[in-house]
Protein backbone atom coordinates (compact mmCIF):
# COMPACT_ATOMS: atom_id res chain seq x y z
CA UNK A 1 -13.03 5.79 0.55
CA UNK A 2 -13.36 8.96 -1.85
CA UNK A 3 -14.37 8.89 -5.58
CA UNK A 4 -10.72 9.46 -6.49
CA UNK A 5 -9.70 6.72 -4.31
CA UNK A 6 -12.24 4.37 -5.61
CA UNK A 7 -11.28 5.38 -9.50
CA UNK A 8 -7.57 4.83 -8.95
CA UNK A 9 -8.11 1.28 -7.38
CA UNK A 10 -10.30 0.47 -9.82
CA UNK A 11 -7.44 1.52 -12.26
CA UNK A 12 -5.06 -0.89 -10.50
CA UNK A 13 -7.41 -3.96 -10.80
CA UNK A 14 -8.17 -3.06 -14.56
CA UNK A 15 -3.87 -2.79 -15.00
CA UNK A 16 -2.97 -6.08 -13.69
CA UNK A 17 -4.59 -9.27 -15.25
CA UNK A 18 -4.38 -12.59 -14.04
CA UNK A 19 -1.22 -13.21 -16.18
CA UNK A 20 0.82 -10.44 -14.19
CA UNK A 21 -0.39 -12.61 -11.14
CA UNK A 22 1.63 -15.61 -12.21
CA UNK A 23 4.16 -14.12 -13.81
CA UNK A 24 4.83 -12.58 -10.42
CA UNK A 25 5.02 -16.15 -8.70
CA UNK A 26 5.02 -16.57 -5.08
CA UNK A 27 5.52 -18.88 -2.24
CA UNK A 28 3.31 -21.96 -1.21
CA UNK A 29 2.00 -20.60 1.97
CA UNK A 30 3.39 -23.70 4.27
CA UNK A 31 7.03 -22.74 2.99
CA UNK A 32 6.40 -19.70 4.30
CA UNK A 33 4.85 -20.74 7.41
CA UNK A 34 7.83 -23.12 7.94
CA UNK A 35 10.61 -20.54 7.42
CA UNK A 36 9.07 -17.21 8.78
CA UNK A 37 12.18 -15.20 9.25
CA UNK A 38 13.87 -16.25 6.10
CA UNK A 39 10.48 -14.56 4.14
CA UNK A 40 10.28 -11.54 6.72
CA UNK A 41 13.90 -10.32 5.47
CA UNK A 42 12.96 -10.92 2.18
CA UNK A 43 10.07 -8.80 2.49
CA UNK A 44 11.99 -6.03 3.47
CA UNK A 45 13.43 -5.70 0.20
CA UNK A 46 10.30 -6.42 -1.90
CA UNK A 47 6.73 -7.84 -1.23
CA UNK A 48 6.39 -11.39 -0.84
CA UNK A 49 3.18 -13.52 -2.66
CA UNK A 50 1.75 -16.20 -0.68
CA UNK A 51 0.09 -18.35 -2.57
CA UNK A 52 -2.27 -21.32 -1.94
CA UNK A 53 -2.97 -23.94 -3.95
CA UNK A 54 -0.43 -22.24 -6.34
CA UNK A 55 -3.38 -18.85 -6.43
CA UNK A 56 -1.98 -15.71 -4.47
CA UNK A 57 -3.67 -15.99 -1.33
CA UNK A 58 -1.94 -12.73 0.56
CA UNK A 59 1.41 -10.65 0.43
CA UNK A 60 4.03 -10.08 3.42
CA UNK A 61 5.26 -6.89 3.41
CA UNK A 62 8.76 -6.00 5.67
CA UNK A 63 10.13 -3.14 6.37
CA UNK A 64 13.82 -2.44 6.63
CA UNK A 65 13.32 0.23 9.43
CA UNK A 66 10.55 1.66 12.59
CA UNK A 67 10.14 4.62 10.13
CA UNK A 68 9.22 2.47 7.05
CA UNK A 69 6.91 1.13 9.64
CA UNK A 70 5.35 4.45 10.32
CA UNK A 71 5.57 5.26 7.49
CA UNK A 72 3.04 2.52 6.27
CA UNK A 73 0.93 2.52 9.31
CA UNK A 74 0.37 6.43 8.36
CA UNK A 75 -0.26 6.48 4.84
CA UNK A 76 -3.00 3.28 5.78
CA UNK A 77 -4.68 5.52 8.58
CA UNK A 78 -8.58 5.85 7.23
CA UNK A 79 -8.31 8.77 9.86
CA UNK A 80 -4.91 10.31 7.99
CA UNK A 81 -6.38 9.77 4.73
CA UNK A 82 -10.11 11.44 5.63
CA UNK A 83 -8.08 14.43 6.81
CA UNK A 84 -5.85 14.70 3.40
CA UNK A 85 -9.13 14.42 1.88
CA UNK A 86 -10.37 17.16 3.34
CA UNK A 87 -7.84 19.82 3.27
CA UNK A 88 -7.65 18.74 -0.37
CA UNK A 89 -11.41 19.71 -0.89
CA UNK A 90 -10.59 22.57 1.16
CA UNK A 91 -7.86 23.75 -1.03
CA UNK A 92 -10.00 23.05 -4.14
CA UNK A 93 -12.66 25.14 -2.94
CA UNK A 94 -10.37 28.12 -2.59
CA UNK A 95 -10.03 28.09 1.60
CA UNK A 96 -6.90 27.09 1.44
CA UNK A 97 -3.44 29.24 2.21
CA UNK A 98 -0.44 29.96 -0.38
CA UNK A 99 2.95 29.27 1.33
CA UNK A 100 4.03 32.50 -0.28
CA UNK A 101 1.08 33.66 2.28
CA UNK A 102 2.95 32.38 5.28
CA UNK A 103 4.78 34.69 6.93
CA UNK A 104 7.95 33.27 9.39
């Protein structure tokens, strides 16, 4: 994990407090154990808390379509993300190419 990626997560934790946490609710994690499919279509509208012993214990996250699932698995790649990282560096450090460069 980068610096930047480090100082924006540490950003998150510092924006939601434990109140945002309840507020959010959730579901007792047996409910959701006992009804899988009704909590996997919900999740493909919004994530779902699962709490136990009424503390958020995970989230279930759906996806309405294979590309939303790509789309997930991609942007959670530590390989995808090490190569953004780089050509970002690279294009900080002035190696990179303008598009107005690129000739079609």
């Amino acid at each position: 994990m980068t610096e930047d990626q480090k100082d924006l997560l540490e950003e998150a934790r510092d924006s939601i407090s434990a109140a945002d946490l309840l507020l959010a609710g959730g579901f007792p994690g047996y409910e959701v154990k006992d009804d899988l499919s009704k909590y996997l279509r919900l999740a493909e509208k919004e994530e779902v808390i699962i709490t136990r012993h009424g503390k958020p214990a995970g989230i279930l996250i759906g996806f309405a379509s294979e590309d939303d699932w790509f789309d997930y698995r991609l942007e959670h790649d530590p390989r995808f993300l090490e190569r953004i990282e780089r050509a970002r560096q690279s294009i900080h450090s002035g190696r990179g190419v303008k598009l107005e460069e690129i000739k079609i």
